[in-house]
N, C-alpha and C. Protein backbone atom coordinates (compact mmCIF):
# COMPACT_ATOMS: atom_id res chain seq x y z
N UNK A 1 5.72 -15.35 -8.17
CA UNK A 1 5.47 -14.13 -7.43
C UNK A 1 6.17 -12.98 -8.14
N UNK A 2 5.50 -12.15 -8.17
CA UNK A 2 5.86 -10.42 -9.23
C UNK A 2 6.35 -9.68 -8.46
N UNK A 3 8.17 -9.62 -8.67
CA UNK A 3 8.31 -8.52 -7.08
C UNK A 3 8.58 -7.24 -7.77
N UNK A 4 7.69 -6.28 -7.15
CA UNK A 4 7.27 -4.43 -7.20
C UNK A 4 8.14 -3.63 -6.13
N UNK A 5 8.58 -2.52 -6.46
CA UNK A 5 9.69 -1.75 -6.12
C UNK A 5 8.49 -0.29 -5.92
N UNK A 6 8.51 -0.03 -4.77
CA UNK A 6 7.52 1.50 -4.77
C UNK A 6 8.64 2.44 -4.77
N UNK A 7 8.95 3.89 -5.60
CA UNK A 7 9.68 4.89 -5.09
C UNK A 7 8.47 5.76 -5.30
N UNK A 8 8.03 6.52 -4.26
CA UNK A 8 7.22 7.83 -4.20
C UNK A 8 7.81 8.03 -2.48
N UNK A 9 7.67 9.53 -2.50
CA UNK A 9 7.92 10.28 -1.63
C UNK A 9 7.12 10.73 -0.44
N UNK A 10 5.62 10.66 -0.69
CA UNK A 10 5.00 10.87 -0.05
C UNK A 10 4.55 10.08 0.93
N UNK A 11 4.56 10.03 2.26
CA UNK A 11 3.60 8.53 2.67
C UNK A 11 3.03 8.28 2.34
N UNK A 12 1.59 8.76 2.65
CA UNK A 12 -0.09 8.68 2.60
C UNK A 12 0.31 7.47 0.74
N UNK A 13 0.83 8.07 -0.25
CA UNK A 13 0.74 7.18 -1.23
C UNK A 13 1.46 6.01 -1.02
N UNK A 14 2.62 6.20 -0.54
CA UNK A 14 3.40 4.36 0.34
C UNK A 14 2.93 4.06 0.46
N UNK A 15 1.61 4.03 1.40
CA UNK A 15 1.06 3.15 2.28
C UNK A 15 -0.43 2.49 1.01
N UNK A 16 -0.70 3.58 0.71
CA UNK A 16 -1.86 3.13 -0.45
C UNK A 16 -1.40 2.55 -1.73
N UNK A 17 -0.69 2.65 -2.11
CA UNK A 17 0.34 1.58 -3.00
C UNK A 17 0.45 0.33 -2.78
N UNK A 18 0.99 0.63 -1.61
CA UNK A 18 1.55 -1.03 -1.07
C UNK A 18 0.14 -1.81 -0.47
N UNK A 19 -0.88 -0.70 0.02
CA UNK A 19 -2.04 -1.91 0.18
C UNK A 19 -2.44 -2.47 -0.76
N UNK A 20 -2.76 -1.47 -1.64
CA UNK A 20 -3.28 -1.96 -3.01
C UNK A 20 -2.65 -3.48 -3.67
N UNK A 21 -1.27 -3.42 -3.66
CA UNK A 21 -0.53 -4.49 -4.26
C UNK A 21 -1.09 -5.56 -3.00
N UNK A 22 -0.85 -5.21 -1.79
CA UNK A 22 -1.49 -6.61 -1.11
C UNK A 22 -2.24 -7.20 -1.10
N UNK A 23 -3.57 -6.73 -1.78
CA UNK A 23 -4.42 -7.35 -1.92
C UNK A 23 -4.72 -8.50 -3.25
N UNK A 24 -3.48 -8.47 -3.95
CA UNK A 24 -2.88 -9.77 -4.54
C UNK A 24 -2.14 -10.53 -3.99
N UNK A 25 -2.49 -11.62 -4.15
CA UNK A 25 -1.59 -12.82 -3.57
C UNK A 25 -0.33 -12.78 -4.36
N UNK A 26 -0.45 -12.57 -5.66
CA UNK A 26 0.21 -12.63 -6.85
C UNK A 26 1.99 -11.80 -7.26
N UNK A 27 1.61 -10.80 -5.97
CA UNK A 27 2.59 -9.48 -6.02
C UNK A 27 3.00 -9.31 -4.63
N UNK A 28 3.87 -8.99 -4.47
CA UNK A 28 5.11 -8.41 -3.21
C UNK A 28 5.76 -7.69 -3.54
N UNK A 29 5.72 -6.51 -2.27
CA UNK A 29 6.31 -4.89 -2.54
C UNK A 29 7.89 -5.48 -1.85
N UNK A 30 8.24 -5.33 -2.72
CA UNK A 30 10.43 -5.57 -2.13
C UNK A 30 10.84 -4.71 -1.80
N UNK A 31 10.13 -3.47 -1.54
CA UNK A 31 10.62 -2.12 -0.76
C UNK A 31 9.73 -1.04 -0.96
N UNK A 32 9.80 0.21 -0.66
CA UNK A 32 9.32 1.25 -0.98
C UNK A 32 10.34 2.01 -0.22
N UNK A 33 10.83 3.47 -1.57
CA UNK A 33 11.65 4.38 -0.58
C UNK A 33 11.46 5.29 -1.41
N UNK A 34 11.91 6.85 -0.72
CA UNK A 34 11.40 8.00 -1.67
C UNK A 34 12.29 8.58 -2.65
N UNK A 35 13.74 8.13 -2.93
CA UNK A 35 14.74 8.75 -3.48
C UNK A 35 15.32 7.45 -4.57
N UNK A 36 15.87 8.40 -4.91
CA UNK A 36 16.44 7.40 -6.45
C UNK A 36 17.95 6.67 -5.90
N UNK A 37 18.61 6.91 -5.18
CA UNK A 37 19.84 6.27 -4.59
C UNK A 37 19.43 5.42 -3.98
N UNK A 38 18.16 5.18 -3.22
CA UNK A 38 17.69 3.89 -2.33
C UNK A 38 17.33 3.00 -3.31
N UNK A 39 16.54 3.41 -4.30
CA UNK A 39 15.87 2.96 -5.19
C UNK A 39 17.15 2.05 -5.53
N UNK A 40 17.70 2.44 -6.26
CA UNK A 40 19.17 1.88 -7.16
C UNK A 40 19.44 0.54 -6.05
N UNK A 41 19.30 0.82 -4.68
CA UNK A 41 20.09 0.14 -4.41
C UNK A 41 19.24 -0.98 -3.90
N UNK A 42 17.90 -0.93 -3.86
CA UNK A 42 16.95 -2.02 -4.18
C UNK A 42 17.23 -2.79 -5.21
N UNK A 43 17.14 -2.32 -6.46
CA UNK A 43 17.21 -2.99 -7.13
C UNK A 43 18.15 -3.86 -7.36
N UNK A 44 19.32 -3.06 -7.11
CA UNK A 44 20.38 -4.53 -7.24
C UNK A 44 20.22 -5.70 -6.15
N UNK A 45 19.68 -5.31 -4.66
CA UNK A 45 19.89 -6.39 -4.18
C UNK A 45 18.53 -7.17 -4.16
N UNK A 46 17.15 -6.37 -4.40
CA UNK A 46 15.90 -7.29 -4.19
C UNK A 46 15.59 -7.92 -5.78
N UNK A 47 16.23 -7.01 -7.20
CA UNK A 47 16.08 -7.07 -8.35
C UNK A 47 14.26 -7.42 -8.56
N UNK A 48 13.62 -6.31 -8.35
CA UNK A 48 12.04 -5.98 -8.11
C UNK A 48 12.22 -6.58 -10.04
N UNK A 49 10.36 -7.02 -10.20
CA UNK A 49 10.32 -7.45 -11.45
C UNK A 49 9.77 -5.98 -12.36
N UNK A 50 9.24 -5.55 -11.52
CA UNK A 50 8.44 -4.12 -11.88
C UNK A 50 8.47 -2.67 -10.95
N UNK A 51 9.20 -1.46 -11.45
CA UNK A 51 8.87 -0.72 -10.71
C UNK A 51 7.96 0.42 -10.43
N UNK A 52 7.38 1.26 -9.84
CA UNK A 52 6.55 2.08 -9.86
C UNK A 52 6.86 3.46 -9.49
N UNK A 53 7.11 4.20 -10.24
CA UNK A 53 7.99 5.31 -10.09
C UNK A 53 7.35 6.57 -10.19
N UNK A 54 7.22 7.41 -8.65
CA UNK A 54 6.29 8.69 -8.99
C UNK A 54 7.49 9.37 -9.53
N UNK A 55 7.52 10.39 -10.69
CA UNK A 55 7.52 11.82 -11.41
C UNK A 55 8.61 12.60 -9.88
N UNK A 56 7.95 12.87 -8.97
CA UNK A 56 8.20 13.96 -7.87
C UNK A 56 9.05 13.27 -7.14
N UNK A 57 10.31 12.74 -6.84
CA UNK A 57 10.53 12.46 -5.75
C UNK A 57 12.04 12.70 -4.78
N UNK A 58 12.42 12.67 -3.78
CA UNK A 58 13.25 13.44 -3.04
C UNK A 58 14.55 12.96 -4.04
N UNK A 59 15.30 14.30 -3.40
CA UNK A 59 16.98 14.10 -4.02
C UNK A 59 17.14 14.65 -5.77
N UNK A 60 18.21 14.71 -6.04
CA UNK A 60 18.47 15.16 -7.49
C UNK A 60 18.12 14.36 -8.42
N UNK A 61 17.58 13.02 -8.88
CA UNK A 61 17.23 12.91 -9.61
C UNK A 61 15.85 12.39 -9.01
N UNK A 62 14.77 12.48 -10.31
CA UNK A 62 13.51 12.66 -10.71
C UNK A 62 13.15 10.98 -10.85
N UNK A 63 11.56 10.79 -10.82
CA UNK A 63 11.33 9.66 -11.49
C UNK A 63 11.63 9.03 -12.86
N UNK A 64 11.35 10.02 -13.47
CA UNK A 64 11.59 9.94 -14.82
C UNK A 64 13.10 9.71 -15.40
N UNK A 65 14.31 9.99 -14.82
CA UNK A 65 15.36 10.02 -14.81
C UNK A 65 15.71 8.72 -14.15
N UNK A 66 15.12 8.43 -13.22
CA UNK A 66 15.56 7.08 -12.72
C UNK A 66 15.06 6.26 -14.02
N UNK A 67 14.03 6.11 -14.27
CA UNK A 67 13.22 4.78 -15.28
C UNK A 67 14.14 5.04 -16.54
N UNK A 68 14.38 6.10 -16.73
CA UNK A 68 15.78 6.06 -18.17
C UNK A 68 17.20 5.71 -17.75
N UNK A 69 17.33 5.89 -16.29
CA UNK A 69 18.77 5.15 -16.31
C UNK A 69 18.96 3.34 -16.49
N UNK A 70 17.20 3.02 -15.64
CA UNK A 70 17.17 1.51 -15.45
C UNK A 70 17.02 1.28 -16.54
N UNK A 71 16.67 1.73 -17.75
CA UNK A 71 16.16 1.16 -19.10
C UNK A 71 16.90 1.47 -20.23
N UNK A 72 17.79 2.64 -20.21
CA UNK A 72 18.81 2.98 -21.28
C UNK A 72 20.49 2.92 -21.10
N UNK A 73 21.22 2.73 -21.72
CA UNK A 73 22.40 3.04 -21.83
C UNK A 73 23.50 1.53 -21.19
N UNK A 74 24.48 2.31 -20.21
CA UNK A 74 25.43 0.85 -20.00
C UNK A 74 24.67 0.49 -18.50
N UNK A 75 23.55 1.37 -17.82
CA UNK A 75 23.48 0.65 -16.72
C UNK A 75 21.63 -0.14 -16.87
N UNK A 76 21.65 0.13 -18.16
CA UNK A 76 20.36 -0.24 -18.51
C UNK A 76 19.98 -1.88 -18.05
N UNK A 77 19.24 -2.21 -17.25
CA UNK A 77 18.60 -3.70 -16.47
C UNK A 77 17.47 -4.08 -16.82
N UNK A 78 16.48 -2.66 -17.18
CA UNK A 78 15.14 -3.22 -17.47
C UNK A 78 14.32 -3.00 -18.60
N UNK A 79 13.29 -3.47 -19.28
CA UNK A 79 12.66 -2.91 -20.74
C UNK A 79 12.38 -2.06 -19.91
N UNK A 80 11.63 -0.97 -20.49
CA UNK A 80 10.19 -0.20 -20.59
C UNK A 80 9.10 -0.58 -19.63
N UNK A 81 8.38 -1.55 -20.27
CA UNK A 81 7.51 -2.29 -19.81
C UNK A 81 7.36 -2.86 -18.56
N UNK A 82 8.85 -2.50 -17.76
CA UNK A 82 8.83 -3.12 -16.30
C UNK A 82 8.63 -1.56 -15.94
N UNK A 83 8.12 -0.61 -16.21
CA UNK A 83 8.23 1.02 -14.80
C UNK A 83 7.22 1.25 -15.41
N UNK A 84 6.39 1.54 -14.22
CA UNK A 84 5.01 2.36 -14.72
C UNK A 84 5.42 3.25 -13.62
N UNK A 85 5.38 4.80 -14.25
CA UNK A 85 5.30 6.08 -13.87
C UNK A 85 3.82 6.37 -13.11
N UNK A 86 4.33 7.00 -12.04
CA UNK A 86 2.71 7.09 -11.37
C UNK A 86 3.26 8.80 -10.77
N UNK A 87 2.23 9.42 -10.81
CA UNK A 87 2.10 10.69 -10.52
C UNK A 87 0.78 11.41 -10.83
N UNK A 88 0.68 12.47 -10.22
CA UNK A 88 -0.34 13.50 -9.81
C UNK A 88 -0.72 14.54 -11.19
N UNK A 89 0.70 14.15 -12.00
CA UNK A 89 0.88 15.07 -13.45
C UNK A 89 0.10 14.63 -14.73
N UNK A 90 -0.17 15.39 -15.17
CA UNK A 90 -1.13 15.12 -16.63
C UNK A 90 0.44 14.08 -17.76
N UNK A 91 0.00 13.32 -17.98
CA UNK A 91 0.78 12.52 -19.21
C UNK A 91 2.11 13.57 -19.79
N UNK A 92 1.20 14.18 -21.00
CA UNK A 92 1.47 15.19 -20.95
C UNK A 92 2.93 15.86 -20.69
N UNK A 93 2.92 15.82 -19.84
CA UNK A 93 4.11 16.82 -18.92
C UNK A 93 5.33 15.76 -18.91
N UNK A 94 5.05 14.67 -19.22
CA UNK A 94 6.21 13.90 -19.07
C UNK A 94 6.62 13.44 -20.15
N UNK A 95 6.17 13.72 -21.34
CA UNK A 95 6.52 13.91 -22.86
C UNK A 95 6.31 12.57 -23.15
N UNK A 96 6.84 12.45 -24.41
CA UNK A 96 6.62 11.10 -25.04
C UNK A 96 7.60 9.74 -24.45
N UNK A 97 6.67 9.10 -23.10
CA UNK A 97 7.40 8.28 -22.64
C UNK A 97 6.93 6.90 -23.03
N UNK A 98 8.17 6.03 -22.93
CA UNK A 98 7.63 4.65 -23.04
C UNK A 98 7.18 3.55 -22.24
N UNK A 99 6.87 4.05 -20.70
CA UNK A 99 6.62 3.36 -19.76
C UNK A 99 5.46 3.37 -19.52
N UNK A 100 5.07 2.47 -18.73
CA UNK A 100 3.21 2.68 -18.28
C UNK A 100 2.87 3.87 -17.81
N UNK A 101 2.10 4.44 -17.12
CA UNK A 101 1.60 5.44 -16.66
C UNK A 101 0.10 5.41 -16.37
N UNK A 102 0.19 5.64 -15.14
CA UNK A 102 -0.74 5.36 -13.83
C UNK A 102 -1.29 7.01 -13.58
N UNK A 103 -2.48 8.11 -13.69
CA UNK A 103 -2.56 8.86 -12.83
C UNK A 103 -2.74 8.97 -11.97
N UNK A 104 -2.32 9.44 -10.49
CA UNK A 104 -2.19 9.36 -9.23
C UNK A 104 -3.81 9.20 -8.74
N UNK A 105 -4.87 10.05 -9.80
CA UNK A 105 -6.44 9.77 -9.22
C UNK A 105 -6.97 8.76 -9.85
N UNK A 106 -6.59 8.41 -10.67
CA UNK A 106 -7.21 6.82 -10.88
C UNK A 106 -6.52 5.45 -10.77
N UNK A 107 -5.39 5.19 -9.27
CA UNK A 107 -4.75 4.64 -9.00
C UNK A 107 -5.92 3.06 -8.87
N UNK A 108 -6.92 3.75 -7.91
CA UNK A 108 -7.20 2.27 -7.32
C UNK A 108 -8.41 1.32 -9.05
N UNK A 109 -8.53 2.46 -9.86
CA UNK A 109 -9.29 1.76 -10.95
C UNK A 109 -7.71 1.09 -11.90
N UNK A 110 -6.69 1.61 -11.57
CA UNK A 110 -6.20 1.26 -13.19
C UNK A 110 -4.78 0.87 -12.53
N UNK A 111 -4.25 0.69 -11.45
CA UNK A 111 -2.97 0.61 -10.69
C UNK A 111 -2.52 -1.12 -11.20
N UNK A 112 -3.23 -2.09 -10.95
CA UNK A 112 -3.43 -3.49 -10.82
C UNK A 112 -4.06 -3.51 -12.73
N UNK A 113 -3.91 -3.16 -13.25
CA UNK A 113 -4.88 -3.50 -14.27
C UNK A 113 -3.11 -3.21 -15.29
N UNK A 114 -2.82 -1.72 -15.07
CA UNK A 114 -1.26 -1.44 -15.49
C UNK A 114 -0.16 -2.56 -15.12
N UNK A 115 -0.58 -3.10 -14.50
CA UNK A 115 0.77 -4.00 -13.57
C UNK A 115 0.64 -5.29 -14.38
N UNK A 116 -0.89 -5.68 -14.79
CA UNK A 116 -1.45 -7.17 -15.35
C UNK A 116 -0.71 -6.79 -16.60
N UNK A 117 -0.97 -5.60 -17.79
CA UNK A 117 -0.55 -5.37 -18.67
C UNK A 117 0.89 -5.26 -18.77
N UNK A 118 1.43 -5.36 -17.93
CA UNK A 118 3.08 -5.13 -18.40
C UNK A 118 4.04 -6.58 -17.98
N UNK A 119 3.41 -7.16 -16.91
CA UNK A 119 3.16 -8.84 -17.07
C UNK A 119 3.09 -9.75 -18.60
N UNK A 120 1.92 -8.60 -19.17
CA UNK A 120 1.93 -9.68 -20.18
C UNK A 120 2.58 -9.35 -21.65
N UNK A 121 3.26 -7.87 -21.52
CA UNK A 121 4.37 -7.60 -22.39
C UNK A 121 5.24 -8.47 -21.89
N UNK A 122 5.91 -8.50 -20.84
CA UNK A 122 7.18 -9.45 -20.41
C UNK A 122 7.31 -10.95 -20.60
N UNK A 123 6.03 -11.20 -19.89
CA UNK A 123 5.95 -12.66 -19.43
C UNK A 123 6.25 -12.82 -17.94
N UNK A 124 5.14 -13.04 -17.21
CA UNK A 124 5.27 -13.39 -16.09
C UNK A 124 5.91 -13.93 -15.32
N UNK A 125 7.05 -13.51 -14.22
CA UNK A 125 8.26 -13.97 -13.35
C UNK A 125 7.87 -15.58 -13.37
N UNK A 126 9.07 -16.28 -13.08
CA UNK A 126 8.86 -17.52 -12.68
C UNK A 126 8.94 -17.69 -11.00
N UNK A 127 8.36 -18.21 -10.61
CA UNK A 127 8.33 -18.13 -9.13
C UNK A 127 10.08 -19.46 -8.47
């Protein structure tokens, strides 16, 4: 089982996120919250295999700032390949990143398809 970490801020996308992932047997959402301090603190205790991180979200730090703390430096836990960035923003705008990236309007074509692909950079959790 692939456990997924939602941080976006908005409901309406919580809720369409997390259906989306339900409709795999394969995947379980280990939380969803809108700020990067909840986030953090998911991770240490659910340790999600993959997270999904909108760009926009409440509190001082950013999506993008979260996926470089989880992935660089001394508090670094995860490759790359585990955060796909999801947002409403053109690529683009979020410069030359190394994480997946999901646009917020072509969630339900490419959401599950991003998630298979970074599975198979890693190697799939052991259950």
């Amino acid at each position: 089982m692939t456990k997924l970490l939602i941080v976006e801020d908005e409901p309406l996308w919580q809720t369409a996120l997390s259906s989306l992932i339900d409709t795999r047997p394969d995947l379980q959402v280990v939380g969803v919250v809108d700020n990067a301090a909840e986030a953090m603190g998911l991770v240490e205790s659910q340790g999600p295999d993959i997270m999904l991180l909108d760009w926009k979200i409440k509190g001082p730090v950013d999506g993008l700032e979260l996926a470089n703390t989880l992935t660089e430096g001394v508090h670094a836990q995860y490759a790359p390949w585990q955060v796909i960035m999801i947002t409403g923003s053109p690529r683009e705008q979020l410069g030359d990143i190394p994480y997946g990236f999901v646009p917020k309007p072509a969630i339900a074509q490419r959401l599950l398809q991003a998630i298979d692909e970074a599975l198979l950079q890693g190697g799939a959790p052991q259950s």
